[in-house]
C-alpha atoms as a PDB file:
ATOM      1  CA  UNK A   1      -0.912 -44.867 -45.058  1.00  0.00           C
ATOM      2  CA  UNK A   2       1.490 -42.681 -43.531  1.00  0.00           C
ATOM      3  CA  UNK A   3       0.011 -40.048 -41.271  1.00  0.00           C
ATOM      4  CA  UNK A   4       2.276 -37.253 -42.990  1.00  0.00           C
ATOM      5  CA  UNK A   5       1.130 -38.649 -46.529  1.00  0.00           C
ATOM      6  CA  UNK A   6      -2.266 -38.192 -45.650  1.00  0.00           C
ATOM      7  CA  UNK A   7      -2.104 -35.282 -44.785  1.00  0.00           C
ATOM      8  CA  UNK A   8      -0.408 -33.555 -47.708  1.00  0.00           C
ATOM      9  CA  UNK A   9      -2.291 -35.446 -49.897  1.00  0.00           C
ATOM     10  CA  UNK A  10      -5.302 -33.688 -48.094  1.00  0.00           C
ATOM     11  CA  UNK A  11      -4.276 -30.338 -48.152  1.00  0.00           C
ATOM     12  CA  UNK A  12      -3.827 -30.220 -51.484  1.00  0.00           C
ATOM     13  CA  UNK A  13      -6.774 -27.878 -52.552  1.00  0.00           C
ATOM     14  CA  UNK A  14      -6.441 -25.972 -49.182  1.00  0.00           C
ATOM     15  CA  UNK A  15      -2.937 -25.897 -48.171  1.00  0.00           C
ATOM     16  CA  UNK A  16      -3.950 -23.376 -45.296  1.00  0.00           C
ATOM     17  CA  UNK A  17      -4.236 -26.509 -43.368  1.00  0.00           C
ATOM     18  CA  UNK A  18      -6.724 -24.394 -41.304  1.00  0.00           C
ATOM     19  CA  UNK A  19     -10.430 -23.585 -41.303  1.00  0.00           C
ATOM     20  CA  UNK A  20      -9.410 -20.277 -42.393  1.00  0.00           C
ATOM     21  CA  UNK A  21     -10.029 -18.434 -45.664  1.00  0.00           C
ATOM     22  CA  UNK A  22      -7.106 -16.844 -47.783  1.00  0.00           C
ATOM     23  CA  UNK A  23      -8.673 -13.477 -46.906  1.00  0.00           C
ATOM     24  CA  UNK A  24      -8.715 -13.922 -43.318  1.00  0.00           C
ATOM     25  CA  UNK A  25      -5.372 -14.797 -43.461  1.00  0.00           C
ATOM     26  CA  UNK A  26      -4.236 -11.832 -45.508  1.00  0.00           C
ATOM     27  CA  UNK A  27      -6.051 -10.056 -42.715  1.00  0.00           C
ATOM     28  CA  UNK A  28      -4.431 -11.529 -39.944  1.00  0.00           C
ATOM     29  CA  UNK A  29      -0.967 -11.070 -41.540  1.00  0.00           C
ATOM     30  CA  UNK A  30      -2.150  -7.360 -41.963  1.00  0.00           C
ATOM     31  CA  UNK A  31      -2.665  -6.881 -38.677  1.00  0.00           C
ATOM     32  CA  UNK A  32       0.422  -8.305 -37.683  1.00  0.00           C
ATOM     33  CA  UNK A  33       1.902  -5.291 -39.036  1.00  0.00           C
ATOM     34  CA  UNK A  34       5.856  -5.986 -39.662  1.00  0.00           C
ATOM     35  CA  UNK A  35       7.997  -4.020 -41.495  1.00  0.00           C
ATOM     36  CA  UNK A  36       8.918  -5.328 -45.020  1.00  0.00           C
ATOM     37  CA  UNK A  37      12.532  -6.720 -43.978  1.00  0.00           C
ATOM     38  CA  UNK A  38      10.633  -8.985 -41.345  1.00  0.00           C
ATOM     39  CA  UNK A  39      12.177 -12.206 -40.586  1.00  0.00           C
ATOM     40  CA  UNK A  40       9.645 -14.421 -39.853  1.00  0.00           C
ATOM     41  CA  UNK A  41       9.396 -17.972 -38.568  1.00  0.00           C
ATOM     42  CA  UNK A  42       6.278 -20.881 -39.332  1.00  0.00           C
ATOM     43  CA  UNK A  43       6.705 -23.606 -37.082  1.00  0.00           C
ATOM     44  CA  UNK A  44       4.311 -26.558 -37.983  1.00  0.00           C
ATOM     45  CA  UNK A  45       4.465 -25.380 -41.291  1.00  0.00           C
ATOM     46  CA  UNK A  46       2.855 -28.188 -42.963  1.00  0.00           C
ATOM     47  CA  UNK A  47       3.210 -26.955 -47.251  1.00  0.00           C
ATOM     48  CA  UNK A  48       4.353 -23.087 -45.833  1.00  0.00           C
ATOM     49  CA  UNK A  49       1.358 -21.259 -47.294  1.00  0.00           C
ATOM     50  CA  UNK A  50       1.407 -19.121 -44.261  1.00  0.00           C
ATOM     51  CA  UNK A  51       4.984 -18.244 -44.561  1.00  0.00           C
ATOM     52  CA  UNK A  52       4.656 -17.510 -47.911  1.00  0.00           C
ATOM     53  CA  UNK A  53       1.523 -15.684 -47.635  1.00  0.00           C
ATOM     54  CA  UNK A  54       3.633 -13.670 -45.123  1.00  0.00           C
ATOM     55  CA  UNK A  55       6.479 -12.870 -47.424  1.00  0.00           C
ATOM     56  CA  UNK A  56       3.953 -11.632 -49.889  1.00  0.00           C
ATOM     57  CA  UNK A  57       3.144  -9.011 -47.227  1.00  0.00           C
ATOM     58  CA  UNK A  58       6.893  -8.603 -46.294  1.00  0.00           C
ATOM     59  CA  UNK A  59       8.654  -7.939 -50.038  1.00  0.00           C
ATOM     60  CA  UNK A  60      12.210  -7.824 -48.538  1.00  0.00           C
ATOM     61  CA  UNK A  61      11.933 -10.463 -45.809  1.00  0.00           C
ATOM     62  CA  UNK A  62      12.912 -13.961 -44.861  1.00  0.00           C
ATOM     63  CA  UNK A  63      10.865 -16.770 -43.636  1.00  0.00           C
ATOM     64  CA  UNK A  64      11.971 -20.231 -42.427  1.00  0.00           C
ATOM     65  CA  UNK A  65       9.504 -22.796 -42.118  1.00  0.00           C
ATOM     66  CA  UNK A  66      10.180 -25.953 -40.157  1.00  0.00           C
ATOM     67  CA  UNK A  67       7.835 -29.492 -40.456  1.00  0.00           C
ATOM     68  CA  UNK A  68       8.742 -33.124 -39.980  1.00  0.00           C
ATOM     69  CA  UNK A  69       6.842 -33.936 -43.166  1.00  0.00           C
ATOM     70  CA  UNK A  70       8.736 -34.737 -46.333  1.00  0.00           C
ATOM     71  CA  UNK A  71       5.447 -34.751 -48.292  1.00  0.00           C
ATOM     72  CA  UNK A  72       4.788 -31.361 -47.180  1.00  0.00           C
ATOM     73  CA  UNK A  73       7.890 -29.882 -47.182  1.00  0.00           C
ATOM     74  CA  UNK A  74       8.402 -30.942 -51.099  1.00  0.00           C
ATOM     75  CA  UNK A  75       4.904 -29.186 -52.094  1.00  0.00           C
ATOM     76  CA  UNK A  76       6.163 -26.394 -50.585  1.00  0.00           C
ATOM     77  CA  UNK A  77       9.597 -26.035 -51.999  1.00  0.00           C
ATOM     78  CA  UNK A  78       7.245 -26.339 -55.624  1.00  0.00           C
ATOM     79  CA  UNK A  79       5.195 -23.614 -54.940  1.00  0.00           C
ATOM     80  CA  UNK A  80       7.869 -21.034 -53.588  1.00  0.00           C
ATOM     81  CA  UNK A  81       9.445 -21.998 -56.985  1.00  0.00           C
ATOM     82  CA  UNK A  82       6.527 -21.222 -58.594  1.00  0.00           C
ATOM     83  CA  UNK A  83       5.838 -18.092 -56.644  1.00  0.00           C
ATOM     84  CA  UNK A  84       9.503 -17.161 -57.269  1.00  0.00           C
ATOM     85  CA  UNK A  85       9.693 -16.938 -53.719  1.00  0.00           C
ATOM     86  CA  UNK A  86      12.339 -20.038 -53.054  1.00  0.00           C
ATOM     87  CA  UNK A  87      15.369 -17.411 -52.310  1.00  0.00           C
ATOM     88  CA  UNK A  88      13.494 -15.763 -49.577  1.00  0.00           C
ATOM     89  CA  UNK A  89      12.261 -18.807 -48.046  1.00  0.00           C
ATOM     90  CA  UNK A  90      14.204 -21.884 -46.159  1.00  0.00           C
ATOM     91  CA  UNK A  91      12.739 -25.360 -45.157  1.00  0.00           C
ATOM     92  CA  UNK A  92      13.760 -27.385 -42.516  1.00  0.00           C
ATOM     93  CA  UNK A  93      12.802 -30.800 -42.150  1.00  0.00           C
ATOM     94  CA  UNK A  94      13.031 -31.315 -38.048  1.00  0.00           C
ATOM     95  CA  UNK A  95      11.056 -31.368 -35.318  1.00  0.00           C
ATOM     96  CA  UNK A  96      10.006 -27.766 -34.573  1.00  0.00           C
ATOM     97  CA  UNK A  97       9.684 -28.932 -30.838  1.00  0.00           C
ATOM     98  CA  UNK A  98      14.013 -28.317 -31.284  1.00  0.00           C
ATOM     99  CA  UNK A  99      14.765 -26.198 -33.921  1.00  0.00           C
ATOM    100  CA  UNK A 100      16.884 -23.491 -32.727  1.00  0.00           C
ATOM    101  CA  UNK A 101      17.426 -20.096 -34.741  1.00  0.00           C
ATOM    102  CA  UNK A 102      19.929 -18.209 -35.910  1.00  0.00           C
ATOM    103  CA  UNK A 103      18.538 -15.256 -34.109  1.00  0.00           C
ATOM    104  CA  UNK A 104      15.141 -14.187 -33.037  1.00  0.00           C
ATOM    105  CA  UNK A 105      12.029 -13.690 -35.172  1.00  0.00           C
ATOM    106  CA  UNK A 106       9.809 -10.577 -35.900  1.00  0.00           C
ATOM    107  CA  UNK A 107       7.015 -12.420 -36.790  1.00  0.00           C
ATOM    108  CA  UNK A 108       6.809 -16.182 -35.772  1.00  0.00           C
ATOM    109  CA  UNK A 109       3.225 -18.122 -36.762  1.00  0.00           C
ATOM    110  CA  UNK A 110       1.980 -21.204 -35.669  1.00  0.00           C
ATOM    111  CA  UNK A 111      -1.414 -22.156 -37.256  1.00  0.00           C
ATOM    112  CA  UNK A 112      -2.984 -25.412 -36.528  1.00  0.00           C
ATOM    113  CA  UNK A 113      -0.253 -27.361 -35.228  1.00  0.00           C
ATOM    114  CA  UNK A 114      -0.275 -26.136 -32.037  1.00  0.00           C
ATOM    115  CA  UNK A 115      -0.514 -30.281 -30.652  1.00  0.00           C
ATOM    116  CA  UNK A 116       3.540 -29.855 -31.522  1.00  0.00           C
ATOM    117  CA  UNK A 117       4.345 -27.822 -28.091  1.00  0.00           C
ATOM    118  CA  UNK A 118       1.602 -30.147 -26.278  1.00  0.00           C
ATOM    119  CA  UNK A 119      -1.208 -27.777 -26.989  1.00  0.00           C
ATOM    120  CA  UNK A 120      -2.217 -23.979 -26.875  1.00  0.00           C
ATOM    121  CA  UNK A 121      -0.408 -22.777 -23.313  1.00  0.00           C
ATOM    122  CA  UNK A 122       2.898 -24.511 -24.738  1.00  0.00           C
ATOM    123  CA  UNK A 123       3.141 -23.113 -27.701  1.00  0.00           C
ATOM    124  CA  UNK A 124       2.810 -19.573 -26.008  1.00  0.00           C
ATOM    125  CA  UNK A 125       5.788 -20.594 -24.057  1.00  0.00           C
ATOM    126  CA  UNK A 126       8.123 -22.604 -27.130  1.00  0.00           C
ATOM    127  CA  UNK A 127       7.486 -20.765 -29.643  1.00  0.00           C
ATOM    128  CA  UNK A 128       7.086 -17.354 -27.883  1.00  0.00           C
ATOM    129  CA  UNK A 129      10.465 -17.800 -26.975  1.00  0.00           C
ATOM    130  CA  UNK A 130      11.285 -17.211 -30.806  1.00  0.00           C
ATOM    131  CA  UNK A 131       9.682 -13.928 -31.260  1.00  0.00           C
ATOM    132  CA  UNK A 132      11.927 -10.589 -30.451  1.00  0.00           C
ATOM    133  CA  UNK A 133      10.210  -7.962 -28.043  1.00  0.00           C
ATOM    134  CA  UNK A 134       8.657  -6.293 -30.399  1.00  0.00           C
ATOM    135  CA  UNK A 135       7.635  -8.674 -32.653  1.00  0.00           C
ATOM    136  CA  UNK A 136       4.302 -10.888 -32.622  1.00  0.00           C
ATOM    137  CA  UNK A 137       2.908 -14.054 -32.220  1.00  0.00           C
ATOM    138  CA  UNK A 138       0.016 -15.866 -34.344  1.00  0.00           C
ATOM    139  CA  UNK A 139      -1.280 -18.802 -32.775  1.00  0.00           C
ATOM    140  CA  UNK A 140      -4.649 -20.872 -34.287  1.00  0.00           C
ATOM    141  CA  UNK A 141      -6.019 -23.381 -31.932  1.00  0.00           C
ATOM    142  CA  UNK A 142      -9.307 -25.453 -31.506  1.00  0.00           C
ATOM    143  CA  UNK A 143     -11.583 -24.474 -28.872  1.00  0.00           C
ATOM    144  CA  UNK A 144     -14.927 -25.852 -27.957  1.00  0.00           C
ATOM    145  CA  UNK A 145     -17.608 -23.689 -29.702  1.00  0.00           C
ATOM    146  CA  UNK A 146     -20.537 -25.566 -27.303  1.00  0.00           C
ATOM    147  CA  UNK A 147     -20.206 -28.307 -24.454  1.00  0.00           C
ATOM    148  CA  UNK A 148     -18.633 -31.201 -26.387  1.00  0.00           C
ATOM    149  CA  UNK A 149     -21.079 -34.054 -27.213  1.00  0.00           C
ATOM    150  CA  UNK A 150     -20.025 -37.793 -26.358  1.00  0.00           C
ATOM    151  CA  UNK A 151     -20.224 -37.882 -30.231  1.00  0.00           C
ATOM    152  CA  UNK A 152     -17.784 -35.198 -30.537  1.00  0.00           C
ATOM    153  CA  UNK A 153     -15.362 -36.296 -28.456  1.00  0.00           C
ATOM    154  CA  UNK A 154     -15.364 -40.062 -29.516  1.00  0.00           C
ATOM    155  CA  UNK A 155     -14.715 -38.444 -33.358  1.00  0.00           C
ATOM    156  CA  UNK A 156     -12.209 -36.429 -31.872  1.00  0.00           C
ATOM    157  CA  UNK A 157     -10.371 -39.383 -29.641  1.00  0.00           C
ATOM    158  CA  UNK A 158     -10.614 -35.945 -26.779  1.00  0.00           C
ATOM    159  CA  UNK A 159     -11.784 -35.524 -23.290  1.00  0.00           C
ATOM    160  CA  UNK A 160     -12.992 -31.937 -22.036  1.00  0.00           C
ATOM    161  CA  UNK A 161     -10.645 -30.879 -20.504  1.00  0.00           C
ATOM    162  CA  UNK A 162      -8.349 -31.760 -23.855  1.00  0.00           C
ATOM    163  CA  UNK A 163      -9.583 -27.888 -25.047  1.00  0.00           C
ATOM    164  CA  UNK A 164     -11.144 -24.560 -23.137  1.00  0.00           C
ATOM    165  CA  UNK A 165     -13.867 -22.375 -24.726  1.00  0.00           C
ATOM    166  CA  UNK A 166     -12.693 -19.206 -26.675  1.00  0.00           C
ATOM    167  CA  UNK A 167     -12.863 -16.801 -23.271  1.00  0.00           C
ATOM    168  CA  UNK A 168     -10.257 -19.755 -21.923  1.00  0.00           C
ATOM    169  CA  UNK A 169      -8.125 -19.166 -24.739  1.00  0.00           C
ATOM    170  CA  UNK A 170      -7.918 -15.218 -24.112  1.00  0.00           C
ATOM    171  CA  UNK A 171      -6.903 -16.090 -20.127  1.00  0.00           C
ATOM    172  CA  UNK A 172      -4.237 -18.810 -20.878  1.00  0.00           C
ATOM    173  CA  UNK A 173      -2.861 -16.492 -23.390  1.00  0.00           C
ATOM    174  CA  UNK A 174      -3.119 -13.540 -20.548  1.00  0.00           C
ATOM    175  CA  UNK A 175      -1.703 -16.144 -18.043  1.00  0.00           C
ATOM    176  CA  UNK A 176       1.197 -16.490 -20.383  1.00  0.00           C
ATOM    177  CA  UNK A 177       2.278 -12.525 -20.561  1.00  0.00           C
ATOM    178  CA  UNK A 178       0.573 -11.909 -24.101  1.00  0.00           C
ATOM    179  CA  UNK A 179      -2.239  -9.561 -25.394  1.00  0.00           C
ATOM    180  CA  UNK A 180      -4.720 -10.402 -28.323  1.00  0.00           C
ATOM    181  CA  UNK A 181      -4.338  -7.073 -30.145  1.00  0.00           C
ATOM    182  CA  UNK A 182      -6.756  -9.016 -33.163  1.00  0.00           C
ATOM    183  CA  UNK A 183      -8.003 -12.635 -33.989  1.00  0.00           C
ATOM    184  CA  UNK A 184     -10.392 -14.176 -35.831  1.00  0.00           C
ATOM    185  CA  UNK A 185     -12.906 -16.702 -35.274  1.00  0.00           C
ATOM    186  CA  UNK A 186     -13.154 -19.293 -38.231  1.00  0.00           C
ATOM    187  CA  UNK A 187     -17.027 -19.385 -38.953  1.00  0.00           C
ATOM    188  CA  UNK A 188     -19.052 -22.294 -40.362  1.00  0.00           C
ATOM    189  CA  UNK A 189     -18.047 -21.664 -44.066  1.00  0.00           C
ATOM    190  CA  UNK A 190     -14.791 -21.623 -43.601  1.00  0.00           C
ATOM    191  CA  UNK A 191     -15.025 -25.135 -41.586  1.00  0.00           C
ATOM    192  CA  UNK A 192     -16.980 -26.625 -44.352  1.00  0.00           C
ATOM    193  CA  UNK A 193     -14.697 -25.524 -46.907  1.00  0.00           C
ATOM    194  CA  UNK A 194     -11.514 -26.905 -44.982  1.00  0.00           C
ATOM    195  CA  UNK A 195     -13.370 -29.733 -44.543  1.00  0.00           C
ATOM    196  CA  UNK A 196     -14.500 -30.777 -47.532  1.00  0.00           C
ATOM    197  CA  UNK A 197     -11.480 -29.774 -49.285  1.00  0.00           C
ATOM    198  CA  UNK A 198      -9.823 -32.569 -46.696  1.00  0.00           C
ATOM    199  CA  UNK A 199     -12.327 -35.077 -47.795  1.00  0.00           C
ATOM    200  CA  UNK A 200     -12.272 -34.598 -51.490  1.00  0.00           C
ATOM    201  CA  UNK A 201      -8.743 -33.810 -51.965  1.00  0.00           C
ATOM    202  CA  UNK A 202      -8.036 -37.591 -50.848  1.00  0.00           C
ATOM    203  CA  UNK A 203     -11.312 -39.301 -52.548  1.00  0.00           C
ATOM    204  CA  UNK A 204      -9.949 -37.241 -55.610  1.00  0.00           C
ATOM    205  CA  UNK A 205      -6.774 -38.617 -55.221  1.00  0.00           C
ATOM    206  CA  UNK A 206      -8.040 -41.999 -54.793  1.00  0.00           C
ATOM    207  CA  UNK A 207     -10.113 -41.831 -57.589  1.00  0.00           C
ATOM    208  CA  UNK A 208      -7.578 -40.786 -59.933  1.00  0.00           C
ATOM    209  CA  UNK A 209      -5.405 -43.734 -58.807  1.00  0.00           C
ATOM    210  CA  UNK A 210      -7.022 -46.691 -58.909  1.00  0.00           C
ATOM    211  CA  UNK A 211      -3.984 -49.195 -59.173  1.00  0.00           C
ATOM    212  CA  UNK A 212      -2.201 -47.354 -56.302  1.00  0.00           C
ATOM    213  CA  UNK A 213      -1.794 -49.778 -52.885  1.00  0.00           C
ATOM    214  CA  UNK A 214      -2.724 -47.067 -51.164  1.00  0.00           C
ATOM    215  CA  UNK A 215      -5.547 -45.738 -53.253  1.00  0.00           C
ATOM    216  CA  UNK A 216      -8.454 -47.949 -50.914  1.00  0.00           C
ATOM    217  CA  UNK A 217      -7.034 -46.820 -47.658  1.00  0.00           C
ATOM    218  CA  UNK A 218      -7.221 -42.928 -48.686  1.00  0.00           C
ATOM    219  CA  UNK A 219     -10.896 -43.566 -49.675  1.00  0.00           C
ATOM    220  CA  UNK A 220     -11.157 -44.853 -46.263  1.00  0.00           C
ATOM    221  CA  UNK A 221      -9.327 -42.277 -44.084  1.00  0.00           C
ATOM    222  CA  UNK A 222     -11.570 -39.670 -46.116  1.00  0.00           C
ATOM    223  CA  UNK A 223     -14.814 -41.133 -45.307  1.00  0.00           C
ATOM    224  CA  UNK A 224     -14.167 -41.865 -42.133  1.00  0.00           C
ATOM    225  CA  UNK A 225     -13.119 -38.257 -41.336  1.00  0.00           C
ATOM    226  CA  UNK A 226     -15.984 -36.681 -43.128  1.00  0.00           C
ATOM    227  CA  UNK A 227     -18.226 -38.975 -40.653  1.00  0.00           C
ATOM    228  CA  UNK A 228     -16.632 -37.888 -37.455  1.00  0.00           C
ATOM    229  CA  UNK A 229     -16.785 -34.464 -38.380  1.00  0.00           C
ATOM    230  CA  UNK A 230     -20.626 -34.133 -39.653  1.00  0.00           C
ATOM    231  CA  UNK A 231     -21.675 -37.120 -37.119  1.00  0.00           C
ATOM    232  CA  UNK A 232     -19.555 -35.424 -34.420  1.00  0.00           C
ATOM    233  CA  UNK A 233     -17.773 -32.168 -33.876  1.00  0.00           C
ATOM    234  CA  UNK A 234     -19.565 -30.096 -37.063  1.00  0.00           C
ATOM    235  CA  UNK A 235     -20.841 -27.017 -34.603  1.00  0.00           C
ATOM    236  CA  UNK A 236     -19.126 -28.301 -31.869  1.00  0.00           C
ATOM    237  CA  UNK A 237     -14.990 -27.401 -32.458  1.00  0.00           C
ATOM    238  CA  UNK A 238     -14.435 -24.116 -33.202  1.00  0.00           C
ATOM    239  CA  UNK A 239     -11.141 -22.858 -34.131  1.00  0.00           C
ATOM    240  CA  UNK A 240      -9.526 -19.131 -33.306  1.00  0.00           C
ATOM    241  CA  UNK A 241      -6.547 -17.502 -34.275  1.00  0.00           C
ATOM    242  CA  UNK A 242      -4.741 -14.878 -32.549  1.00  0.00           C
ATOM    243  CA  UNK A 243      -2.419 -12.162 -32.935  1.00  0.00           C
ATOM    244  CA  UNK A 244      -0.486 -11.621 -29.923  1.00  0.00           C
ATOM    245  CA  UNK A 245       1.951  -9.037 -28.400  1.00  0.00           C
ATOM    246  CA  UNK A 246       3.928  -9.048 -25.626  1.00  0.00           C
ATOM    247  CA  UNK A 247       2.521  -7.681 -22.411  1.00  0.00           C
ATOM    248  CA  UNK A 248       4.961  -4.612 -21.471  1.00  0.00           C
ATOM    249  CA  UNK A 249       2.871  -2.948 -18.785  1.00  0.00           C
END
């Protein structure tokens, strides 16, 4: 199956495609504390449900929201319609690596697809580059909760040095010019949830399919991710997102 497929096939009961909990991400967005003509930008945007989440925060603002993924981008165009949010919010199907605004961006988030920019330090740089000079930054990444087992890192296809611990993350994001002024560490629930909802939203889909070609090879993909992540990196990955301001000082 395609990889894009899979994915939005996965995310269907948690379209946060992050270990992070619809209240944590209200919080987050809280914190981030725009005004309510924001214009905000999700890069990596997967099905949008943080840019929408943000324009339910923001009642007079704009969001684009950029992904390669057809799949993902069509669930999302759905739900703004549902949400009678589609005049207030544009997709763009490109590569967010190039898109280039008209303008710059009060808020600009960037939530679990941070391997985009090449990783945590470039997305401070390409997608920092979006946000005005007062605006702010929200960045999830993967860090390693405890030395990564063999196991961990075979699941994950990683080396080490492929992620930092969480204090890393707060000194490559110093490094960079920014300040955490809030994040949140996703804890064990939320993982399982995310995780689960991965697994069963394609067994589900599977299930409920049974003459599709692809129906065997999502049953697959599912069980073979819900192995590597309770045989390997359950406990092990952790993920944090940050809120992030510009250092003035």
């Amino acid at each position: 199956m395609d990889r894009q497929r899979v994915s939005a096939l996965a995310h269907t009961h948690h379209p946060i495609a992050a270990p992070v909990s619809g209240v944590n991400v209200n919080k987050l967005l809280r914190r981030a504390g725009r005004g309510p003509a924001a214009r905000i930008l999700d890069l990596g945007c997967g099905q949008a449900a943080w840019a929408m989440q943000a324009l339910a925060h923001h009642p007079d603002g704009h969001a684009d929201a950029v992904d390669l993924s057809a799949d993902a981008l069509e669930r999302a165009e759905a739900m703004a319609t549902m949400r009678e949010l589609a005049d207030r919010l544009t997709l763009h199907e490109r590569d967010a690596r190039t898109y280039v605004p008209d303008g710059d961006y009060d808020l600009v988030l960037c939530v679990g697809a941070t391997h985009a920019f090449g990783g945590f330090a470039g997305t401070l740089e390409l997608a920092g580059r979006h946000v005005n000079p007062h605006g702010v930054l929200i960045v999830g990444d993967g860090f390693w909760e405890t030395t990564p087992t063999p196991q961990a890192l075979a699941a994950l296809d990683a080396k080490p040095s492929d992620l930092t611990d969480l204090p890393g993350l707060i000194d490559t994001a110093a490094d960079a010019g920014w300040y955490p002024v809030y994040a949140h560490v996703s804890d064990p629930a939320e993982w399982d949830d995310y995780e689960w909802s991965w697994t069963g939203s394609l067994l589900e889909w599977a299930v409920e399919n049974p003459g599709h070609p692809d129906a065997p090879e999502a049953a697959r993909i599912a069980q073979e991710h819900r192995n590597e992540w309770l045989r390997g990196y359950r406990g092990v990955l952790g993920f944090a997102t940050l809120v992030l301001r510009r250092q003035t000082l």
